[in-house]
PDB file of N, CA and C in Angstrom:
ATOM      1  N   UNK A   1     114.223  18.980-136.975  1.00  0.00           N
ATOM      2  CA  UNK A   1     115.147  19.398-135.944  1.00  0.00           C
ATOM      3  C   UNK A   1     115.214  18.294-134.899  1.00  0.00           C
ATOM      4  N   UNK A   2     116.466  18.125-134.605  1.00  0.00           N
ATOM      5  CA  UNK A   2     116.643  16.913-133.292  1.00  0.00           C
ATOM      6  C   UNK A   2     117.351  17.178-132.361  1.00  0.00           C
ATOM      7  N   UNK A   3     117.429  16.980-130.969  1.00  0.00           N
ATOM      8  CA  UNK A   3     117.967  17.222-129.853  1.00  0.00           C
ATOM      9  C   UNK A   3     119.191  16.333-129.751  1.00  0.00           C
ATOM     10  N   UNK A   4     119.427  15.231-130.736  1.00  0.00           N
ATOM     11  CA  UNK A   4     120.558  14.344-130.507  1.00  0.00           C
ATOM     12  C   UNK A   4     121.706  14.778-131.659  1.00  0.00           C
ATOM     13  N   UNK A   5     122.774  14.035-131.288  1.00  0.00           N
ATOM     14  CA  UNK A   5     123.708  13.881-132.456  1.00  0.00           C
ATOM     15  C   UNK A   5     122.972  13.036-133.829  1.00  0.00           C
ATOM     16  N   UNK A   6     123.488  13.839-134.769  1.00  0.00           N
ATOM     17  CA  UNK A   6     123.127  13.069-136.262  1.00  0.00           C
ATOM     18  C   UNK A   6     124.520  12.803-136.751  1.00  0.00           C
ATOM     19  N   UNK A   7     124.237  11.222-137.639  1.00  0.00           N
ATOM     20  CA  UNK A   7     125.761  11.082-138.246  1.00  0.00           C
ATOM     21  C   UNK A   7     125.918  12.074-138.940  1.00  0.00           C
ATOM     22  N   UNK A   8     126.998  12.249-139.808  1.00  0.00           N
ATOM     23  CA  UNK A   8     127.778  13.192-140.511  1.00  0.00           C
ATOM     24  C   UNK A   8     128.962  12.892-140.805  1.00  0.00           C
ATOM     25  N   UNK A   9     129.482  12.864-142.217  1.00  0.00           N
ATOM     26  CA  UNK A   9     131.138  12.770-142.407  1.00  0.00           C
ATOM     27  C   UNK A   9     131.698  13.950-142.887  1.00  0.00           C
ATOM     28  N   UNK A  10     132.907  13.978-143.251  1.00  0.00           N
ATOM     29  CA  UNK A  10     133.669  15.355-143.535  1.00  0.00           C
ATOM     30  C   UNK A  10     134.854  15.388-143.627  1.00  0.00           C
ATOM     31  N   UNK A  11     135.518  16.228-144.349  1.00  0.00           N
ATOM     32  CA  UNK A  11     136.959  16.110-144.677  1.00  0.00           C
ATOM     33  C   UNK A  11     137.459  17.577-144.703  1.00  0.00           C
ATOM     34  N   UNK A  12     138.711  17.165-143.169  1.00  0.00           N
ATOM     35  CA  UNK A  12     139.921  18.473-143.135  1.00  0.00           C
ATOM     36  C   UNK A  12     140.939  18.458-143.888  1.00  0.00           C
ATOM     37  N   UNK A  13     141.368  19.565-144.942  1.00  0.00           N
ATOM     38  CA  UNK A  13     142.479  20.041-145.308  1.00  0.00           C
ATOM     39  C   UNK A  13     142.990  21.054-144.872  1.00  0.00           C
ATOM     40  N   UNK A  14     144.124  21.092-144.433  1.00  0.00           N
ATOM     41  CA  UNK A  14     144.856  22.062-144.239  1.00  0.00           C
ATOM     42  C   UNK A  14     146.320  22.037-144.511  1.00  0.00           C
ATOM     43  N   UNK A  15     147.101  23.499-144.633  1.00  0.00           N
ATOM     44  CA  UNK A  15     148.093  23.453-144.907  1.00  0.00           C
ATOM     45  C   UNK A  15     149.233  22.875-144.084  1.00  0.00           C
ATOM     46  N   UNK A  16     150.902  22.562-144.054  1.00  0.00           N
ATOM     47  CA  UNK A  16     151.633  22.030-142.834  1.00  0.00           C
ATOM     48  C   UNK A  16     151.051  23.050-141.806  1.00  0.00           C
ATOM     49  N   UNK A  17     151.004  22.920-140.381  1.00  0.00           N
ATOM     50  CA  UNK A  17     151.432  24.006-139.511  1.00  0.00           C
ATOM     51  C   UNK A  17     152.325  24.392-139.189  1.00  0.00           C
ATOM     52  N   UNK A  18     152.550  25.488-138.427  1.00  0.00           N
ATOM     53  CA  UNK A  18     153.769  26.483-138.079  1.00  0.00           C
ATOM     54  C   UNK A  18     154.026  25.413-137.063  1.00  0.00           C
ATOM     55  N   UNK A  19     153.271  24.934-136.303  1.00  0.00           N
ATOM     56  CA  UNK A  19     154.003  23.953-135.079  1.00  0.00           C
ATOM     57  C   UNK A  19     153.687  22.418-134.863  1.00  0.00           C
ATOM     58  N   UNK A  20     153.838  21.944-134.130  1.00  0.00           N
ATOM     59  CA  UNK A  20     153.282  20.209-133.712  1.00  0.00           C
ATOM     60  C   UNK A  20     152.455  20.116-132.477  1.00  0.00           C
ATOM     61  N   UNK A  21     152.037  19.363-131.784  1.00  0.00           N
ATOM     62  CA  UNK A  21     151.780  19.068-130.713  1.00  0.00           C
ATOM     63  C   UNK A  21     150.192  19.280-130.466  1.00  0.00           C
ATOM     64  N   UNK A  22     150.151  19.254-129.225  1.00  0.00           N
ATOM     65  CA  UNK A  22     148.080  19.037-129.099  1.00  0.00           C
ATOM     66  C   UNK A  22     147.423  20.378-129.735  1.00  0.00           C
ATOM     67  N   UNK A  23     146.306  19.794-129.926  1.00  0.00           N
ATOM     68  CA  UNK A  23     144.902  21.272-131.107  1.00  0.00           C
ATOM     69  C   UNK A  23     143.579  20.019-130.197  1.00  0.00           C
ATOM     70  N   UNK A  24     142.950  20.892-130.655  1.00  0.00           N
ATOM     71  CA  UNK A  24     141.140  20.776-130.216  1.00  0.00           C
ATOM     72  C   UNK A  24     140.526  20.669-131.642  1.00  0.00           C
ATOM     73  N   UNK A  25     139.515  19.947-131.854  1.00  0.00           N
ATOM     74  CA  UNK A  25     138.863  20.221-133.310  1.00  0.00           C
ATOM     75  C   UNK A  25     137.269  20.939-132.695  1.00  0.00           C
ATOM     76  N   UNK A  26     136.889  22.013-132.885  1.00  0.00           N
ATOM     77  CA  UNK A  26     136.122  22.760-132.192  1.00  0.00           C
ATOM     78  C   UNK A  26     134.710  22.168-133.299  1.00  0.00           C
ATOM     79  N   UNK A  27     133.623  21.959-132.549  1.00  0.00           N
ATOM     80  CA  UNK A  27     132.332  21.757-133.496  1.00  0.00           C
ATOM     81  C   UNK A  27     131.136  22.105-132.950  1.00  0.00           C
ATOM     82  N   UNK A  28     130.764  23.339-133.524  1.00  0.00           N
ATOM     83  CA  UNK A  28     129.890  23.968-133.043  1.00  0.00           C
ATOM     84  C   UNK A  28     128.724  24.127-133.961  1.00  0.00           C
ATOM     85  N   UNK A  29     127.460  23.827-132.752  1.00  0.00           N
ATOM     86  CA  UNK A  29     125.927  24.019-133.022  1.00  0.00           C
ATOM     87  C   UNK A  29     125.824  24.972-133.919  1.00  0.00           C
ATOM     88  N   UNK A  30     124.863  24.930-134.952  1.00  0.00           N
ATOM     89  CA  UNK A  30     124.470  25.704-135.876  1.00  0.00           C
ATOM     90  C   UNK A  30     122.963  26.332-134.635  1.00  0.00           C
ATOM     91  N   UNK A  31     123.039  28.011-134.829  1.00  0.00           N
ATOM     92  CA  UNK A  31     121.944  28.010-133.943  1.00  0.00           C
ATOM     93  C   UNK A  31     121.645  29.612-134.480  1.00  0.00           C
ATOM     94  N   UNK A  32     120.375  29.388-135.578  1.00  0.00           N
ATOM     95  CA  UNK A  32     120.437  30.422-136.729  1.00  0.00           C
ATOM     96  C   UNK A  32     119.058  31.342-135.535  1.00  0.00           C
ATOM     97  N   UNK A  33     119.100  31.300-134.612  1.00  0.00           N
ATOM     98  CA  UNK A  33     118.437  32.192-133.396  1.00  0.00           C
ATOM     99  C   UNK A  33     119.236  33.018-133.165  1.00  0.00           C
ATOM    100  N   UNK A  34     120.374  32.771-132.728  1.00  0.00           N
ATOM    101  CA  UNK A  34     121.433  33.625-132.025  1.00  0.00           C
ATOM    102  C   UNK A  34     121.372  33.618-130.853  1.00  0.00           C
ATOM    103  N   UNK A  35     120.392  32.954-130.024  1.00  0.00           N
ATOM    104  CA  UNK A  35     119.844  32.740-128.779  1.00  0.00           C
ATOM    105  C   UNK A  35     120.891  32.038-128.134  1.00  0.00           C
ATOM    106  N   UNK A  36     121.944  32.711-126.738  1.00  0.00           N
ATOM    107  CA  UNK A  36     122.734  32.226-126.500  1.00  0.00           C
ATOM    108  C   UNK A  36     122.553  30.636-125.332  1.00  0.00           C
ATOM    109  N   UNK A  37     120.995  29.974-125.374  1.00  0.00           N
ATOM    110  CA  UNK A  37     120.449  29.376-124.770  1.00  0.00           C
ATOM    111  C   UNK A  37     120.641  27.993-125.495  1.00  0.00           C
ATOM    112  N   UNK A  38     120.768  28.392-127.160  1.00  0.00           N
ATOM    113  CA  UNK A  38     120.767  27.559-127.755  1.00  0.00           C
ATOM    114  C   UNK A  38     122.055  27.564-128.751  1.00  0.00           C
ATOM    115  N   UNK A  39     123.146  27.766-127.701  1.00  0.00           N
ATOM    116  CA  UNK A  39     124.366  27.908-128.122  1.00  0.00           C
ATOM    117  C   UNK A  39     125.206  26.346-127.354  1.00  0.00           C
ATOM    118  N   UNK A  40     125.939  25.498-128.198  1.00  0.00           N
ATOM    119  CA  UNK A  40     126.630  24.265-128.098  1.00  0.00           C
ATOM    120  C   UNK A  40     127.793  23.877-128.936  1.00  0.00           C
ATOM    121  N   UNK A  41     128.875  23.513-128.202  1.00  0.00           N
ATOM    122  CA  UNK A  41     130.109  22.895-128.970  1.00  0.00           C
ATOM    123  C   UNK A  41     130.511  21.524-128.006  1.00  0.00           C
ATOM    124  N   UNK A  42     131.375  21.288-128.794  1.00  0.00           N
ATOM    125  CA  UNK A  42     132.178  19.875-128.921  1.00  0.00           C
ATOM    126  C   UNK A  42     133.170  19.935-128.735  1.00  0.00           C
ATOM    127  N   UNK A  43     134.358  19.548-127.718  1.00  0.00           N
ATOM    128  CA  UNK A  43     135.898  19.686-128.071  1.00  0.00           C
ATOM    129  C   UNK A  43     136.594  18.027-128.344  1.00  0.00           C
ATOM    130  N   UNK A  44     137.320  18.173-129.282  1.00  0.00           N
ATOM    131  CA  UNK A  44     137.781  16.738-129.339  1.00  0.00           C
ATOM    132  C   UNK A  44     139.005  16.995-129.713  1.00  0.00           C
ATOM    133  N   UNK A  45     140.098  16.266-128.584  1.00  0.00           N
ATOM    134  CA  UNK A  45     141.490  16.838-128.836  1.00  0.00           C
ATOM    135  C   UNK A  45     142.020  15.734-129.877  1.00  0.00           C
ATOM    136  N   UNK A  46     143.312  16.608-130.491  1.00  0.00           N
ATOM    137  CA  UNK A  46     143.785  15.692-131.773  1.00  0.00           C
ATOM    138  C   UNK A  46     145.330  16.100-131.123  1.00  0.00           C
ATOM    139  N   UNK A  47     146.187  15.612-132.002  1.00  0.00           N
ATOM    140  CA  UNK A  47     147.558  15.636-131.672  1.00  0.00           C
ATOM    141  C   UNK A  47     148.220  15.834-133.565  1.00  0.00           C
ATOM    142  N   UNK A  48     148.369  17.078-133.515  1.00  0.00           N
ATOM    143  CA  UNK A  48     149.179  17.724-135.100  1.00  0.00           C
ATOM    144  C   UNK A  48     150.694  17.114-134.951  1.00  0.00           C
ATOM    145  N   UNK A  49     151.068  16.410-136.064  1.00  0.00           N
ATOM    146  CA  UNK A  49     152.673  15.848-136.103  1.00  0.00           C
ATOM    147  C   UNK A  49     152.695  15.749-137.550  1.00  0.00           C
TER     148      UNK A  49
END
């Protein structure tokens, strides 16, 4: 277990969307406690076109 970021790669598919314009890619802590102490996300905005 580590307190920092670990690399990681990964691949989104998804279908067209219904619309365009700004989204968030949400990435959230795995935190198999449930302990809302040890609850963490990430927002990283993207732009859908």
């Amino acid at each position: 277990m580590t307190k920092g970021f670990v690399a990681f790669e990964g691949k989104i598919t998804f279908e067209k969307p219904v619309s365009i314009g700004k989204a968030v890619l949400l990435l959230k802590k795995d935190n198999p406690t449930g302990m809302p102490e040890h609850d963490d996300t990430i927002e990283i905005p993207v732009i859908i076109h």
